[in-house]
N, C-alpha and C. Protein backbone atom coordinates (compact mmCIF):
# COMPACT_ATOMS: atom_id res chain seq x y z
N UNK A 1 -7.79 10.27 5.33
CA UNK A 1 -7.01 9.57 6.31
C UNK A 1 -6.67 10.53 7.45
N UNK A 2 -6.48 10.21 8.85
CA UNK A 2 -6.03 11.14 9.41
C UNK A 2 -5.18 10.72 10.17
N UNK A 3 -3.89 11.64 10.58
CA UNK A 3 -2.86 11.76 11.00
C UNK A 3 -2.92 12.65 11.89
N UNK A 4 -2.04 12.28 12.89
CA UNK A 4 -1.75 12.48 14.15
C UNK A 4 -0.13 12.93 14.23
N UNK A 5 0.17 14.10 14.90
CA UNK A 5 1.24 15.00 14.63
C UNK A 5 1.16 15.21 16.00
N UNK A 6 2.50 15.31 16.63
CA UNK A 6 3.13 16.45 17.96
C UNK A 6 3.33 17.84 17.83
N UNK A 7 2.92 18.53 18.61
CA UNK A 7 2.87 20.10 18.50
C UNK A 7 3.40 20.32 19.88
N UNK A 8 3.67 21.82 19.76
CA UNK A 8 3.67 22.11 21.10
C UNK A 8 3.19 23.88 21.31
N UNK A 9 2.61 24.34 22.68
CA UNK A 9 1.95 25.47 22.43
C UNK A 9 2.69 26.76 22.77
N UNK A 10 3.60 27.69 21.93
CA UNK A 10 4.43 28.41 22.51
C UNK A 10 3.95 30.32 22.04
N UNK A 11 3.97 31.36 23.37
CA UNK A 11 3.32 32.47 23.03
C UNK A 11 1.76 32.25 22.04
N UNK A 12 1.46 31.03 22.63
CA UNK A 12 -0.37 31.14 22.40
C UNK A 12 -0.74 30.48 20.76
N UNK A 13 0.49 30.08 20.47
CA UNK A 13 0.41 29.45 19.17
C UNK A 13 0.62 28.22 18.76
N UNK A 14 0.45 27.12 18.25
CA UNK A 14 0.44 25.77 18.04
C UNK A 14 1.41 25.71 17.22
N UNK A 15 2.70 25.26 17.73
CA UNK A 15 3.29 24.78 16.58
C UNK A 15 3.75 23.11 16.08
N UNK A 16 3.73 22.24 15.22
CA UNK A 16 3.65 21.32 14.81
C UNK A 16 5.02 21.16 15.02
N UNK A 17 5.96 19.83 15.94
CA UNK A 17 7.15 19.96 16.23
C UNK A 17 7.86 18.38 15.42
N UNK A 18 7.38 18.06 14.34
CA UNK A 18 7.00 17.56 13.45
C UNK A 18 7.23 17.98 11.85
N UNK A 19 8.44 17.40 10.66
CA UNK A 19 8.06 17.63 9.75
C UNK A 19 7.22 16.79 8.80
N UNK A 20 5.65 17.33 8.69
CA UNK A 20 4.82 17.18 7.87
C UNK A 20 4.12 17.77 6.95
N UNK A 21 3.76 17.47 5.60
CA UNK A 21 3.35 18.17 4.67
C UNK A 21 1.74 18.24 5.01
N UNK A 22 1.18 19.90 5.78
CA UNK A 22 0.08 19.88 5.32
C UNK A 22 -0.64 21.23 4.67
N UNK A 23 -1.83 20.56 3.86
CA UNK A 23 -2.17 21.98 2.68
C UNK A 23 -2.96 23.02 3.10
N UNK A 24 -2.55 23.70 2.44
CA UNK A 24 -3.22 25.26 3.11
C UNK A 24 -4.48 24.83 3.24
N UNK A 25 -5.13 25.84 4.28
CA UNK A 25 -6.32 25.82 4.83
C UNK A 25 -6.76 24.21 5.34
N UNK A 26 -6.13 23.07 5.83
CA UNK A 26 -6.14 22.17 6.06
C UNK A 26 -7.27 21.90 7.46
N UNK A 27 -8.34 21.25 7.64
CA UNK A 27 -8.79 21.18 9.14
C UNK A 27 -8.25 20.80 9.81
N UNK A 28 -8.03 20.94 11.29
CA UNK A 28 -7.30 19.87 12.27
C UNK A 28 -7.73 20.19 13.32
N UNK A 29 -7.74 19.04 14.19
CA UNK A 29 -8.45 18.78 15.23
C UNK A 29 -7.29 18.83 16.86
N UNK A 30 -7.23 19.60 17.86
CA UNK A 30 -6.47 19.45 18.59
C UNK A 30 -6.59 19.13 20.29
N UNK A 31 -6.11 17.97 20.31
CA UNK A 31 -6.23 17.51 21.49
C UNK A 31 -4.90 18.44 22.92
N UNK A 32 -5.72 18.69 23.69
CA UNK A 32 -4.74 18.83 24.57
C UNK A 32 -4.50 17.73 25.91
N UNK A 33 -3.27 17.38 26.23
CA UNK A 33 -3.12 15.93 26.44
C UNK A 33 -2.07 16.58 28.18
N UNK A 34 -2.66 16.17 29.12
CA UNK A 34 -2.29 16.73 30.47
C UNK A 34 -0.96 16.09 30.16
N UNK A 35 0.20 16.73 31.85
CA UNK A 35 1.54 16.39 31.21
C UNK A 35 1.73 14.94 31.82
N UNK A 36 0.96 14.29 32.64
CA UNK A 36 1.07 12.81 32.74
C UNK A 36 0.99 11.85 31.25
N UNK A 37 -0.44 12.49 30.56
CA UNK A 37 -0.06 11.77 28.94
C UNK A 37 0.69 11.92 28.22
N UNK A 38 1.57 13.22 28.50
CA UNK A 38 2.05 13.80 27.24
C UNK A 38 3.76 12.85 27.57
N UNK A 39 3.94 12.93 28.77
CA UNK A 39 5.37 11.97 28.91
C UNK A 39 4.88 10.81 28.15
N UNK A 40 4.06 10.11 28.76
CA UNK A 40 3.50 8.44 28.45
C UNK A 40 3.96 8.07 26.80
N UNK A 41 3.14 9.39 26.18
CA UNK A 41 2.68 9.17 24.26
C UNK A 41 4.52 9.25 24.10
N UNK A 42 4.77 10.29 25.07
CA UNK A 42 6.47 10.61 24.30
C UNK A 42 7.49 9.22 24.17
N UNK A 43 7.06 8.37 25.41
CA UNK A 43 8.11 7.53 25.53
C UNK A 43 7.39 6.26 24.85
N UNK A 44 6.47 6.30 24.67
CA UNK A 44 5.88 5.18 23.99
C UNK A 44 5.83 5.53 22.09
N UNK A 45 6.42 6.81 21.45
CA UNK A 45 6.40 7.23 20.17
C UNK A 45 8.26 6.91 20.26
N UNK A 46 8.79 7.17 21.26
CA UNK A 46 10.34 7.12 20.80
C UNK A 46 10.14 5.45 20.75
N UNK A 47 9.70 4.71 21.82
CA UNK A 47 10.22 3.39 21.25
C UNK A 47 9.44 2.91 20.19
N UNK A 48 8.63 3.14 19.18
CA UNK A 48 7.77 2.54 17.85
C UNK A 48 9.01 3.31 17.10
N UNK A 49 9.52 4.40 17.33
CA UNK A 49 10.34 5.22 16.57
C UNK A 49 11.96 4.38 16.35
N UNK A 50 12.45 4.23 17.59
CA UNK A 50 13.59 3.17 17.87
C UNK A 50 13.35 2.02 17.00
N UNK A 51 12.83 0.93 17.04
CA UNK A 51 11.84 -0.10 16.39
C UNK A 51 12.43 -0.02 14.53
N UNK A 52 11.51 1.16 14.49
CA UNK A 52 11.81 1.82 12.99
C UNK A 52 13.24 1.89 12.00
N UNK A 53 13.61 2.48 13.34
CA UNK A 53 15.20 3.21 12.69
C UNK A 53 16.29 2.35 12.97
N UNK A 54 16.24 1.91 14.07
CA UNK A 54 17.48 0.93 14.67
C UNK A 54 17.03 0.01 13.97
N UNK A 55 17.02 -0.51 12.39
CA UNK A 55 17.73 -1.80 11.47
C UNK A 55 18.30 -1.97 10.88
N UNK A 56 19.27 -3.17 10.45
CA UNK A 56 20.01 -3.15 9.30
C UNK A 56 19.57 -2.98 8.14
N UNK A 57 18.72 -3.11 7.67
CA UNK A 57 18.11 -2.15 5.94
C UNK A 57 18.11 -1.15 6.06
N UNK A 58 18.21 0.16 7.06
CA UNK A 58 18.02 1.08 6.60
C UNK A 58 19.96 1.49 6.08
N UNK A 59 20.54 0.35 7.00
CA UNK A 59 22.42 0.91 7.00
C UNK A 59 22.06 0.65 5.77
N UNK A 60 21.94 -0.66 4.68
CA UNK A 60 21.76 -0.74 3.58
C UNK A 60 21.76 0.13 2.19
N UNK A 61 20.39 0.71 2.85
CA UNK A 61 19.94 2.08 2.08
C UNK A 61 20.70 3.08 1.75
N UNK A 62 21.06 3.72 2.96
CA UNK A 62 22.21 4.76 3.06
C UNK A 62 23.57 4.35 2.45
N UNK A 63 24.37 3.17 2.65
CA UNK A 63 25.20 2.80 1.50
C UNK A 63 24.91 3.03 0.34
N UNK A 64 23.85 2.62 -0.10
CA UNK A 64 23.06 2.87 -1.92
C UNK A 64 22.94 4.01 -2.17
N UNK A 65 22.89 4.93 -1.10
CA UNK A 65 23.01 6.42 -1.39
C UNK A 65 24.35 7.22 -1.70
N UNK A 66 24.83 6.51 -0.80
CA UNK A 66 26.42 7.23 -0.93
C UNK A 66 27.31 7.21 -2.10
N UNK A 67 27.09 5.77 -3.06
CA UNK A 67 27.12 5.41 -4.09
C UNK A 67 27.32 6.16 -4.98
């Protein structure tokens, strides 16, 4: 399957700005995305992200936790 992760490139190094589990020696493929796309993907990942998080099941959940 492949997954798609945000990074960002700091002192020449890629870092994944993202917590995801991946396994050593893992391949990955990296796109570099000019800064006209890179706003676009940002504001178009916060609202699928918004979407996600802003519902009442998740208040739900977190009650069941507190429990």
């Amino acid at each position: 399957m492949m997954t798609t992760v945000q990074g960002v490139v700091r002192d020449g190094k890629i870092t994944i700005v993202e917590n995801v589990e991946m396994p050593e020696g893992a391949h990955v493929l990296v796109t570099l995305l000019p800064d006209d796309d890179r706003m676009f993907w940002t504001q178009v990942t916060e609202q699928a992200f918004a979407k996600i998080w802003d519902n009442p099941e998740d208040d739900a959940h977190g009650e069941l936790l507190e429990e």
